[in-house]
N, C-alpha and C. Protein backbone atom coordinates (compact mmCIF):
# COMPACT_ATOMS: atom_id res chain seq x y z
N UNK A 1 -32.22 1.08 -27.60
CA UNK A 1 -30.86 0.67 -27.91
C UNK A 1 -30.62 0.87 -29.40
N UNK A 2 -29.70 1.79 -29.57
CA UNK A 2 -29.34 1.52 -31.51
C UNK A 2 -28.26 0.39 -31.56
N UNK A 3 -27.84 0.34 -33.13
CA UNK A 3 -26.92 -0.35 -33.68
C UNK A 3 -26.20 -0.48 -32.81
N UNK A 4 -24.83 0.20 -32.90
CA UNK A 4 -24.18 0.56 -32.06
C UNK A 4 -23.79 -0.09 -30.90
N UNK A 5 -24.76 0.53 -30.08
CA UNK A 5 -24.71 -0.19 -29.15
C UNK A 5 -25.01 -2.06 -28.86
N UNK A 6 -25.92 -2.33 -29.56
CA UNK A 6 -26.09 -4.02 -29.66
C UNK A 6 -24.67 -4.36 -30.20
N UNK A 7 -23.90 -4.02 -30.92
CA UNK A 7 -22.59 -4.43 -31.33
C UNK A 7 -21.90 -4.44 -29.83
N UNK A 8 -21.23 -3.17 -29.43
CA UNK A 8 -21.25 -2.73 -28.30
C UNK A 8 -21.45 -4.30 -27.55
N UNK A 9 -22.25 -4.27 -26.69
CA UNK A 9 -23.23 -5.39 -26.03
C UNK A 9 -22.72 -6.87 -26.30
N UNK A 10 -22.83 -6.87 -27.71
CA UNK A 10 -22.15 -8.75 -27.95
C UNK A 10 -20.89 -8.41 -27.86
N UNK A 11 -19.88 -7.46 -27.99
CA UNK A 11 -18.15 -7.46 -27.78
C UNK A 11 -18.32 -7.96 -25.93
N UNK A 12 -18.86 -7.08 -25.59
CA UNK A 12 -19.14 -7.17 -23.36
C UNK A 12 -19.37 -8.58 -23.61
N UNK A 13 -20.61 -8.90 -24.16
CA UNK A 13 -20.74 -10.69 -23.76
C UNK A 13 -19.79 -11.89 -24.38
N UNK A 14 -19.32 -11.74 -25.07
CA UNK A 14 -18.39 -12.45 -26.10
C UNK A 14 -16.84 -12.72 -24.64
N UNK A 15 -16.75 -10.90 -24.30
CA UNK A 15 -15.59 -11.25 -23.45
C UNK A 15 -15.64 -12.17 -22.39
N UNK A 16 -17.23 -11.82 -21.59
CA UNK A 16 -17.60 -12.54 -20.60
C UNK A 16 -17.56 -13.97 -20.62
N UNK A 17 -18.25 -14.18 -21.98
CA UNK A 17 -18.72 -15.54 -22.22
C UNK A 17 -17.05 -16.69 -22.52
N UNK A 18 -16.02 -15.57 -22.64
CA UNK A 18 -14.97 -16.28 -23.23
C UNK A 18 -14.21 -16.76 -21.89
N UNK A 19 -14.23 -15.43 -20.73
CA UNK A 19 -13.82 -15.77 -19.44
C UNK A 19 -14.11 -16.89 -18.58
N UNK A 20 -15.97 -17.05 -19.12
CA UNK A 20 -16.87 -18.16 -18.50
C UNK A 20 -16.35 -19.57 -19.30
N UNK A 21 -15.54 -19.81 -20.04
CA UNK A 21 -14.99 -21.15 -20.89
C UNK A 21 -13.65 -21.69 -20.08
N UNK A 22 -13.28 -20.80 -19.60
CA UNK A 22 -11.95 -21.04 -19.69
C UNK A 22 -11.47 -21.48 -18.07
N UNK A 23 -10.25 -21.95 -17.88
CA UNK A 23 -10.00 -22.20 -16.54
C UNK A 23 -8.23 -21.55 -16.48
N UNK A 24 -8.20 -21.35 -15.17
CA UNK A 24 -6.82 -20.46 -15.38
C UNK A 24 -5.57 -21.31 -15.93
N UNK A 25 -5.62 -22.64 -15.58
CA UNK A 25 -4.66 -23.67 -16.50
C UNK A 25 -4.77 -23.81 -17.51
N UNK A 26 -6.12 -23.39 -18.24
CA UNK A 26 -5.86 -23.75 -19.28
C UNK A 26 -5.11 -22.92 -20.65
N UNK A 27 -4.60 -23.58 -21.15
CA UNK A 27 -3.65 -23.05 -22.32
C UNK A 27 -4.14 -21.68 -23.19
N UNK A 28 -3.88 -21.11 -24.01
CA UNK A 28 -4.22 -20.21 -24.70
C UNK A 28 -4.56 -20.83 -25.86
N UNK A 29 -5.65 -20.72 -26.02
CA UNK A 29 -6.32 -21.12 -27.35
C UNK A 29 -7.17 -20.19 -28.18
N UNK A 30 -7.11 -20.61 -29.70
CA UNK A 30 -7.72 -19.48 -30.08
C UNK A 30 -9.46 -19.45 -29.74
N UNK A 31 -10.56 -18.53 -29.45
CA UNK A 31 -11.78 -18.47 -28.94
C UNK A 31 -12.36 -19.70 -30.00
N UNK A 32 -12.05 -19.61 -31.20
CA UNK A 32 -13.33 -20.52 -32.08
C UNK A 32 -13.15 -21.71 -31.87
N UNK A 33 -12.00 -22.09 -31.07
CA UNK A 33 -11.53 -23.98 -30.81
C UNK A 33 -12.87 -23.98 -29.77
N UNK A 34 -13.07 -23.01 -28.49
CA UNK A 34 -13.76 -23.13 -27.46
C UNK A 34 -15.06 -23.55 -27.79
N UNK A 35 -15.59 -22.44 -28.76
CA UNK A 35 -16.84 -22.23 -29.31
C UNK A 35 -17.41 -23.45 -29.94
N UNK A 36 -16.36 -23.75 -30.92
CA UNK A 36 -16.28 -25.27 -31.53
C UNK A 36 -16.38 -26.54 -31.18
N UNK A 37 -15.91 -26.28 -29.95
CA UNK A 37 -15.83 -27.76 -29.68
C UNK A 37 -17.46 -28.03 -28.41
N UNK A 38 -17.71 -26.72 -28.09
CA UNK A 38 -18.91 -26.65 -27.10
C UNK A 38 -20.36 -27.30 -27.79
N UNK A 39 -20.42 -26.60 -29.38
CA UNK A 39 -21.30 -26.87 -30.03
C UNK A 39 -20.99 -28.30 -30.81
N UNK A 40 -20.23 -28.80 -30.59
CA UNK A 40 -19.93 -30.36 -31.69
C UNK A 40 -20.01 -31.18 -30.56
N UNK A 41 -19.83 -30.52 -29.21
CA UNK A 41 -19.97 -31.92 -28.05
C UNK A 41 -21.68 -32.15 -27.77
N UNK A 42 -22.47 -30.50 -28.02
CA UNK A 42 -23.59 -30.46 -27.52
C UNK A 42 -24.38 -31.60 -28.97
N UNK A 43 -23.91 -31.05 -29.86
CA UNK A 43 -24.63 -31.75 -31.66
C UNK A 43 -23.71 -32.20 -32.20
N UNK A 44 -23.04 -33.64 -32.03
CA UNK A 44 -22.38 -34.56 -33.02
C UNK A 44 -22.75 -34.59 -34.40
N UNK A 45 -22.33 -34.31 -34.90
CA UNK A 45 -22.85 -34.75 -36.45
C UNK A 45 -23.46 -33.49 -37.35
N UNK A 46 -22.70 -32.68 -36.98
CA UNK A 46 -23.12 -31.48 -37.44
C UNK A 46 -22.32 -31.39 -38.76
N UNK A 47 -23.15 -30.98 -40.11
CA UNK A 47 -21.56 -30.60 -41.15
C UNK A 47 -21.07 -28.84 -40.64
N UNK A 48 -19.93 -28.97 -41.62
CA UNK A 48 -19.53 -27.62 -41.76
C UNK A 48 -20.11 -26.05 -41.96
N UNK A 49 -21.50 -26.93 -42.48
CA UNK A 49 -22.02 -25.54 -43.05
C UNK A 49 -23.45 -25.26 -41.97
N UNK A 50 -23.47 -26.25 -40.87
CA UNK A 50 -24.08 -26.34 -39.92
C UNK A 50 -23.78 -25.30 -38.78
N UNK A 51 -22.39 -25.90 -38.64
CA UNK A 51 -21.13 -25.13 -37.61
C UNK A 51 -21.07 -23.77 -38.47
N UNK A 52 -20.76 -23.22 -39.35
CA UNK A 52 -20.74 -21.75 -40.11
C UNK A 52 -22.24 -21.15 -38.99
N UNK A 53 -23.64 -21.43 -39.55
CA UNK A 53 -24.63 -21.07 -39.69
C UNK A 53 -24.97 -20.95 -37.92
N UNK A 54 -23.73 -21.73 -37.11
CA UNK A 54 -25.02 -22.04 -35.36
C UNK A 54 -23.68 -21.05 -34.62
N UNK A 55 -22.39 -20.92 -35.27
CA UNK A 55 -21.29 -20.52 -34.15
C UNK A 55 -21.57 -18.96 -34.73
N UNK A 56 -21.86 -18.50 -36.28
CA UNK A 56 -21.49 -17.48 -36.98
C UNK A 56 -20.21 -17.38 -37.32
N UNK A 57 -18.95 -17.91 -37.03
CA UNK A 57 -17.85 -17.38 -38.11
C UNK A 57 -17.89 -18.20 -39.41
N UNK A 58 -16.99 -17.46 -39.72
CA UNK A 58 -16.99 -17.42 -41.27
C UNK A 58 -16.48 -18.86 -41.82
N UNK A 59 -16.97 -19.51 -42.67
CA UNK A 59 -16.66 -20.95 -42.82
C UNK A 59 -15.54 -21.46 -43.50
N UNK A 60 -14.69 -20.49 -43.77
CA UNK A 60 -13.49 -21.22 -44.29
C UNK A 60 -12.43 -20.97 -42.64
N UNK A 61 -12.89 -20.24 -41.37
CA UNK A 61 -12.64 -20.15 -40.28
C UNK A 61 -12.80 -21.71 -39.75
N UNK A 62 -14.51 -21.74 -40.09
CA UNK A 62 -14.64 -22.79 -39.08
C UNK A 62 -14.25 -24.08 -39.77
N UNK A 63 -13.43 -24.26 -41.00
CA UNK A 63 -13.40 -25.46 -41.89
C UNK A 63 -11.40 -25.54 -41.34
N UNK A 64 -11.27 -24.33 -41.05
CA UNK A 64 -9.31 -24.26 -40.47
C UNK A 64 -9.65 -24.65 -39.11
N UNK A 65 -10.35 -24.28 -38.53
CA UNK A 65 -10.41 -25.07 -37.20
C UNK A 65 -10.50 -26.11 -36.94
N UNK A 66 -11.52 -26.81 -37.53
CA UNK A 66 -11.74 -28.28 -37.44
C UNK A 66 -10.67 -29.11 -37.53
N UNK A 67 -10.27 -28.49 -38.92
CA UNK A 67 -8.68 -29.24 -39.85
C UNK A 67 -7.93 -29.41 -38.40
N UNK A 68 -7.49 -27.95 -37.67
CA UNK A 68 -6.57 -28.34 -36.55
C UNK A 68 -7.18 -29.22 -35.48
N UNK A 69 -8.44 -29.47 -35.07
CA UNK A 69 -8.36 -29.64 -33.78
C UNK A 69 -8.89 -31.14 -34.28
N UNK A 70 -8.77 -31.49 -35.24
CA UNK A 70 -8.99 -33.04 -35.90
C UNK A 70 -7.48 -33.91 -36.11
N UNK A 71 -6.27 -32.70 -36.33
CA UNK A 71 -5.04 -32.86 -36.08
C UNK A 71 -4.15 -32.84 -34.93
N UNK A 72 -5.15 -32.28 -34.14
CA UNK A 72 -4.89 -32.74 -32.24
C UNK A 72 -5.49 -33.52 -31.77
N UNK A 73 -6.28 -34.41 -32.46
CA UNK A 73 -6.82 -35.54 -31.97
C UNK A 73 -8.61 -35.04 -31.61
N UNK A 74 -9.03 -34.02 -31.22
CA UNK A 74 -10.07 -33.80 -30.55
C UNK A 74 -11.13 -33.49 -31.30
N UNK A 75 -11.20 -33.73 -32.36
CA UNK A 75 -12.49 -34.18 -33.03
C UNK A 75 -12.40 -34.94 -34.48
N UNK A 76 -13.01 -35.65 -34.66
CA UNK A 76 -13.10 -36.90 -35.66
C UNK A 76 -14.07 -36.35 -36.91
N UNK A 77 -13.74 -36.28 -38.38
CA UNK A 77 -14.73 -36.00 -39.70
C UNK A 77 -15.03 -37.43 -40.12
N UNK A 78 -15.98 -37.10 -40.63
CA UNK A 78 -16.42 -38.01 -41.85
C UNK A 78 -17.36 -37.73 -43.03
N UNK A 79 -16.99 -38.11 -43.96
CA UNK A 79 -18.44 -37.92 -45.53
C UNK A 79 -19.60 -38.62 -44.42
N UNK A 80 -20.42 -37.16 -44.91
CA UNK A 80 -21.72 -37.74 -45.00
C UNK A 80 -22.75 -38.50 -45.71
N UNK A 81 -23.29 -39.78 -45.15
CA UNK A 81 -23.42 -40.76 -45.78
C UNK A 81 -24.57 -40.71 -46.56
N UNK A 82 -25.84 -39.69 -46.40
CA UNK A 82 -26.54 -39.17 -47.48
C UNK A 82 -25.88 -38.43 -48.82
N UNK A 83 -25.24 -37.66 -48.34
CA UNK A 83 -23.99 -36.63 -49.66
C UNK A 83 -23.15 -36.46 -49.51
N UNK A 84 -22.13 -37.04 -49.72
CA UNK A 84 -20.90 -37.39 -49.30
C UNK A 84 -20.14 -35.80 -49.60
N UNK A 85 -20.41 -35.23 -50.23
CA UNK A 85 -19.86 -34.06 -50.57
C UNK A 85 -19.83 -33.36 -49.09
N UNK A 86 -20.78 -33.69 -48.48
CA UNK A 86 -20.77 -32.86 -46.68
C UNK A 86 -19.75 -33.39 -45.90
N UNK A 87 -19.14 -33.07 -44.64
CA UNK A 87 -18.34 -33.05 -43.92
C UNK A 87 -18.92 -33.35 -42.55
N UNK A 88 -19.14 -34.32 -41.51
CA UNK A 88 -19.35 -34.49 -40.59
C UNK A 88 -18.55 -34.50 -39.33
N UNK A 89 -19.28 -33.86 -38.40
CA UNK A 89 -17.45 -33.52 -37.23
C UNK A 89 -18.35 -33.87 -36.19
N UNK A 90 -17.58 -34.83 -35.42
CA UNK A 90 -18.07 -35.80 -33.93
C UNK A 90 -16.72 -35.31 -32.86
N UNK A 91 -17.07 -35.06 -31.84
CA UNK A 91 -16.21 -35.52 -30.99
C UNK A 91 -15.51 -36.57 -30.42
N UNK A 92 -13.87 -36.31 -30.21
CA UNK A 92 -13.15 -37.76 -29.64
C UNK A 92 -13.74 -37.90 -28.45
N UNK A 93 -13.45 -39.37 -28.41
CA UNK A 93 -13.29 -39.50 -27.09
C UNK A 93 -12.94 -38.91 -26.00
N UNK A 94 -13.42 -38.89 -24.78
CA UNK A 94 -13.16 -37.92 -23.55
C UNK A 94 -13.42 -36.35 -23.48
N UNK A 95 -13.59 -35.78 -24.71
CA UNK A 95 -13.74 -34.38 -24.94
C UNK A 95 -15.17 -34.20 -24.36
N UNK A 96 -16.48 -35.16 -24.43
CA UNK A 96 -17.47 -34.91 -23.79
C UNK A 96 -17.23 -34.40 -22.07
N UNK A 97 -16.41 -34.88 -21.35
CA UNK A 97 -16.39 -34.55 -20.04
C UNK A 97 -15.74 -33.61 -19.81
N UNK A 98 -14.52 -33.12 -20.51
CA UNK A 98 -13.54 -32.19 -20.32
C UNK A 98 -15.26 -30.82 -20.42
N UNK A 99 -15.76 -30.94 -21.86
CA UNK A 99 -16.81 -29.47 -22.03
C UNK A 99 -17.64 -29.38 -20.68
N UNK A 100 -18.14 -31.06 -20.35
CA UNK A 100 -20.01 -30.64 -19.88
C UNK A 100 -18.56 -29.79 -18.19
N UNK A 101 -17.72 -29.88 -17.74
CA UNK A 101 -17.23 -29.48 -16.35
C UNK A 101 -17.27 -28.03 -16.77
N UNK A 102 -16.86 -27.89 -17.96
CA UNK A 102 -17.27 -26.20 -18.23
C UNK A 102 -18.55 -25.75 -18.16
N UNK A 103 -19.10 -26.80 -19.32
CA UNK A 103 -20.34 -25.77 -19.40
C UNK A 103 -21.28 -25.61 -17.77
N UNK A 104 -20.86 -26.40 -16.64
CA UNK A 104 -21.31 -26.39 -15.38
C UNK A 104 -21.71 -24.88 -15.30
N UNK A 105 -20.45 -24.05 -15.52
CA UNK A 105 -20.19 -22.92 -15.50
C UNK A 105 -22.01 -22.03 -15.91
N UNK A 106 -22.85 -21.35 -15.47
CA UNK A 106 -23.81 -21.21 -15.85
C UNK A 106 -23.48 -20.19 -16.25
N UNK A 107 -24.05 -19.59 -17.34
CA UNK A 107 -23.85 -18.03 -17.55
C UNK A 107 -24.92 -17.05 -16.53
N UNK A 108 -25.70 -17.40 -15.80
CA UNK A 108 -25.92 -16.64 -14.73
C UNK A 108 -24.92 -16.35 -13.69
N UNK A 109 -24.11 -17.23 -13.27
CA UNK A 109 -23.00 -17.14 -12.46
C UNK A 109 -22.16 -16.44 -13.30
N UNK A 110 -21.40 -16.29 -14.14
CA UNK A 110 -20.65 -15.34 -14.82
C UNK A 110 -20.76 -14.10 -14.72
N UNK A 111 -22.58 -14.06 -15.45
CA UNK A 111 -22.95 -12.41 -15.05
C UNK A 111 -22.94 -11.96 -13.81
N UNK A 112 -23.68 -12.40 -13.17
CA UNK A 112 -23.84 -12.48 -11.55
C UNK A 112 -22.37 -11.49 -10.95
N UNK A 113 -21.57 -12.24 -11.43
CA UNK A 113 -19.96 -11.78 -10.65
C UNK A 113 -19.51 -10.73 -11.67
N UNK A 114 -19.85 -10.36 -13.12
CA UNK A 114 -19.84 -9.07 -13.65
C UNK A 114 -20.32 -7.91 -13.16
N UNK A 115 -21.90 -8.33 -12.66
CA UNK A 115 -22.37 -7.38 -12.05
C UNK A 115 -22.18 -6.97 -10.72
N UNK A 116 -21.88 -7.74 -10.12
CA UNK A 116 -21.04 -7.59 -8.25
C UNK A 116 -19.96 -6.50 -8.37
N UNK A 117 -19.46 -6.31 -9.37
CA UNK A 117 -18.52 -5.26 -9.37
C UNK A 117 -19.32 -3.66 -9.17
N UNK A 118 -20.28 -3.90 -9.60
CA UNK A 118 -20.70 -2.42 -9.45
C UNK A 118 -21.90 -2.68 -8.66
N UNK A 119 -22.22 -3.23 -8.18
CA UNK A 119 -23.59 -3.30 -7.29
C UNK A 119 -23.57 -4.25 -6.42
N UNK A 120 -22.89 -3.79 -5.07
CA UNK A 120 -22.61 -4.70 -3.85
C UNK A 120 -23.66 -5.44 -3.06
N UNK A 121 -25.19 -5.14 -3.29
CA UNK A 121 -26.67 -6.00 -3.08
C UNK A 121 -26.45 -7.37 -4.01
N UNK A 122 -26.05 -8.50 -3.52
CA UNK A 122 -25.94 -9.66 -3.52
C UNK A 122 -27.35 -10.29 -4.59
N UNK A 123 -28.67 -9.70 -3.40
CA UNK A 123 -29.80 -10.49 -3.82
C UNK A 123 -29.96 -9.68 -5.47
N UNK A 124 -30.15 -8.35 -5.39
CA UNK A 124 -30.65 -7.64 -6.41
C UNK A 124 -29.39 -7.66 -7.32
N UNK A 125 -28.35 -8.17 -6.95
CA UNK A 125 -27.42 -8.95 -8.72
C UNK A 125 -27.81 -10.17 -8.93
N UNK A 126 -28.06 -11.25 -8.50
CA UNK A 126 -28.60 -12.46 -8.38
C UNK A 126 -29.81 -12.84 -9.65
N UNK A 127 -30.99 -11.44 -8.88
CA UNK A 127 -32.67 -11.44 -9.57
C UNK A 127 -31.64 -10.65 -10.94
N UNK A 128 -31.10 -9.93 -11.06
CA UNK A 128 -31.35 -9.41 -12.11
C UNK A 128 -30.36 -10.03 -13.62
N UNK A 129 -29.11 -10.72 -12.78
CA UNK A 129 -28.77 -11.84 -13.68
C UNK A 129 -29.31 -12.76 -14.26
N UNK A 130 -30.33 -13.07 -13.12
CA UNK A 130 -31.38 -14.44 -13.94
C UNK A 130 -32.45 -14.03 -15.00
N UNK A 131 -32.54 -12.41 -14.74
CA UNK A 131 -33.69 -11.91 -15.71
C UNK A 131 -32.63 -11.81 -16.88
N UNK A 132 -31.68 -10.89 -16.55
CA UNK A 132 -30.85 -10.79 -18.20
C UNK A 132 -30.96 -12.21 -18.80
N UNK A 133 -30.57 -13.10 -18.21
CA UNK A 133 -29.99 -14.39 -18.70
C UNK A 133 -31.30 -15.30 -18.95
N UNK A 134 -32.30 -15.00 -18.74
CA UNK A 134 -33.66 -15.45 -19.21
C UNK A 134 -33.83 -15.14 -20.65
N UNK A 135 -33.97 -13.58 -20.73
CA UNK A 135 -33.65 -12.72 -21.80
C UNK A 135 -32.40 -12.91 -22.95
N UNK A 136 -31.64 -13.43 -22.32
CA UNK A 136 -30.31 -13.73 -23.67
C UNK A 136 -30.73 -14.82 -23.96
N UNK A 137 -31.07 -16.55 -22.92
CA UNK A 137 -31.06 -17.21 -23.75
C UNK A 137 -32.46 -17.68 -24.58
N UNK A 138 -33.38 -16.59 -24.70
CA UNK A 138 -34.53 -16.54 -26.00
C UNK A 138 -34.22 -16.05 -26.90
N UNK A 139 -33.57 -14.66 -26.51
CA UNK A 139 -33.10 -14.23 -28.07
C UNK A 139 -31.86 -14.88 -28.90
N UNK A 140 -30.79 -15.68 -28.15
CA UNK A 140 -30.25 -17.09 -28.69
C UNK A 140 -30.83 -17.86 -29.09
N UNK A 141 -31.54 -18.50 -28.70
CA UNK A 141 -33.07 -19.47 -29.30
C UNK A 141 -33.31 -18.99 -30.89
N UNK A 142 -33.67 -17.57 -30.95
CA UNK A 142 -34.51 -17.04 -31.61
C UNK A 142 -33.05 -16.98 -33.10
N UNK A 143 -32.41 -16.63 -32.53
CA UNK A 143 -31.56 -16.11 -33.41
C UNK A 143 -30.55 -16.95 -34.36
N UNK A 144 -29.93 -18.05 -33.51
CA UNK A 144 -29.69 -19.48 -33.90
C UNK A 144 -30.63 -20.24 -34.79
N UNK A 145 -31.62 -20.00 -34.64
CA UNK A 145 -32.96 -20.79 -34.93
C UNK A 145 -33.10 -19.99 -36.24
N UNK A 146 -32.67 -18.78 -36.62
CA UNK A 146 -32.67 -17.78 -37.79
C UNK A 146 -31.58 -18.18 -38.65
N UNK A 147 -30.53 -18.07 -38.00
CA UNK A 147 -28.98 -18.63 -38.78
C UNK A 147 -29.51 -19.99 -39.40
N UNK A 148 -29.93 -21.08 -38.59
CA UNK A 148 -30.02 -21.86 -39.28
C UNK A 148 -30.92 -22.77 -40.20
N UNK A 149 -32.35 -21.80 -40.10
CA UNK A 149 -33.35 -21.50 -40.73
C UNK A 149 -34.12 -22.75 -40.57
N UNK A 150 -34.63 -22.96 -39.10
CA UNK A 150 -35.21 -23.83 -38.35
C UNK A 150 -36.19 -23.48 -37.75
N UNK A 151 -37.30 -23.88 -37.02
CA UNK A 151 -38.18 -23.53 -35.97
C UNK A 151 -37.52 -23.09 -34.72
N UNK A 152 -38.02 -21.97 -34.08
CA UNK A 152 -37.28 -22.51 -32.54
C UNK A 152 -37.30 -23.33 -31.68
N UNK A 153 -38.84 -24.60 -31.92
CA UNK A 153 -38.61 -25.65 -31.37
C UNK A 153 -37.85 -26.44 -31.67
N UNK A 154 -37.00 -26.86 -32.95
CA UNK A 154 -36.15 -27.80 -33.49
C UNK A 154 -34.76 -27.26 -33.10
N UNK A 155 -34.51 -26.50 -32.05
CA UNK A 155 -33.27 -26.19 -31.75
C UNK A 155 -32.61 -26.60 -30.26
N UNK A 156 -31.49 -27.44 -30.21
CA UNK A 156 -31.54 -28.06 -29.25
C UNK A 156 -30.55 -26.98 -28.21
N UNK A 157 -30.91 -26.66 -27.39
CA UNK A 157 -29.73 -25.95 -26.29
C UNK A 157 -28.27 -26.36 -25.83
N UNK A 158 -28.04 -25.07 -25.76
CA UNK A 158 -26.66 -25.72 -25.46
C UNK A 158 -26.19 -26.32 -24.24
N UNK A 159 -26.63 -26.13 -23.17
CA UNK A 159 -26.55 -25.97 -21.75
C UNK A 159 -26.96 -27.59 -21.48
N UNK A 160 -27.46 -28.33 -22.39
CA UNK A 160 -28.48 -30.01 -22.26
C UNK A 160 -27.03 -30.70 -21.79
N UNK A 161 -26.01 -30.75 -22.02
CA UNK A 161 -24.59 -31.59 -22.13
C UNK A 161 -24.67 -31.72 -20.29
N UNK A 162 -24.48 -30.36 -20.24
CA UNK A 162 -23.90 -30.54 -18.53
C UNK A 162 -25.11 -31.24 -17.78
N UNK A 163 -26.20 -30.52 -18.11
CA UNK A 163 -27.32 -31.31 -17.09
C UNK A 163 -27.31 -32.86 -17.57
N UNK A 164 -27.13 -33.41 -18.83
CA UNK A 164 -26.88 -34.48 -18.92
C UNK A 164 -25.91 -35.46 -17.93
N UNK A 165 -24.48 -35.12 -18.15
CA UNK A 165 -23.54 -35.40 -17.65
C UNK A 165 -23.73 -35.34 -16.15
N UNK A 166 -24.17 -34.04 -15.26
CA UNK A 166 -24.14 -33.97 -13.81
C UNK A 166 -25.38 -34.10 -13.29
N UNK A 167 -26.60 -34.43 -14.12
CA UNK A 167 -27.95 -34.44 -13.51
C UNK A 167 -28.36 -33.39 -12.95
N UNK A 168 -28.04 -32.47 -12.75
CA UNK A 168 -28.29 -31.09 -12.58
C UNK A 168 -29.24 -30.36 -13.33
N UNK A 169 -30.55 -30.47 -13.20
CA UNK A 169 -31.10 -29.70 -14.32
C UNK A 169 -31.04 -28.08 -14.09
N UNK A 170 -31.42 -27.63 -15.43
CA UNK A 170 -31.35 -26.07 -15.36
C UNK A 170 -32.27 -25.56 -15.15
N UNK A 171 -31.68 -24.37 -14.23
CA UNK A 171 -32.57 -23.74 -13.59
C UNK A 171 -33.85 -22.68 -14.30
């Protein structure tokens, strides 16, 4: 695989992954509210420069987002009480249940039905979604864990919310 193409590759998953957020009622929002609010429900107490380093956009992005969706009520700041100079962003109330019904959504099932389009064998889209999706979420692990210049054991998943919430563990 060159450059190129891995660019390529995260535009395909980005779309997928944006389709896999969303529900047909729901409103048009811009992608980084989604992104945003997935990772502040999964890690409360994250600062700003946390959220820059785990979502990747650019932090005066993710510092306009917050501003709005702290002005719609759906997430709460505060100084951080070691250095107040930091910015801490929690989720409101109720926003935990509205995400974990999404994140239900597995990204194996997403792919799964990407790939059904071109390969009508049920079982052999199934096995080979779970292998991609084995495969994406290490090199997420790996790569998150780089952004934010951590171990990859000190990195908590994102996917923990829903199995929390529905007892469902992952598969």
């Amino acid at each position: 695989m060159k450059a190129g193409e891995l660019y390529l590759l995260g535009k395909h998953l980005m779309e997928l992954a944006s389709q896999g957020m969303r529900d047909d009622a729901d409103p048009e929002v811009p992608e980084i509210y989604l992104v945003l609010i997935s990772v502040i429900v999964e890690a409360p107490g994250l600062s700003i420069s946390e959220l820059t380093a785990r979502t990747g956009f650019a932090q005066s992005h993710v510092s306009a987002a917050v501003a709005k969706l702290r002005e719609r009520g759906a997430l709460r700041t505060h100084p951080d009480p070691a250095d107040r100079r930091r910015t801490l962003v929690t989720p409101a109330d109720g926003l935990i249940q509205a995400v974990a019904r999404r994140q239900q959504r597995d990204a194996e099932q997403v792919l799964a039905a990407a790939l059904a389009e071109l390969d009508p064998d049920t079982g052999s889209v199934k096995e080979r979604a779970a292998r991609l999706v084995r495969a994406a979420d290490e090199l997420y692990r790996l790569l998150t864990a780089r952004a934010l210049k951590v171990g990859g054991d000190a990195l908590m998943p994102l996917h923990s919310l829903a199995e929390e919430v529905t007892g469902k563990p992952k598969k």
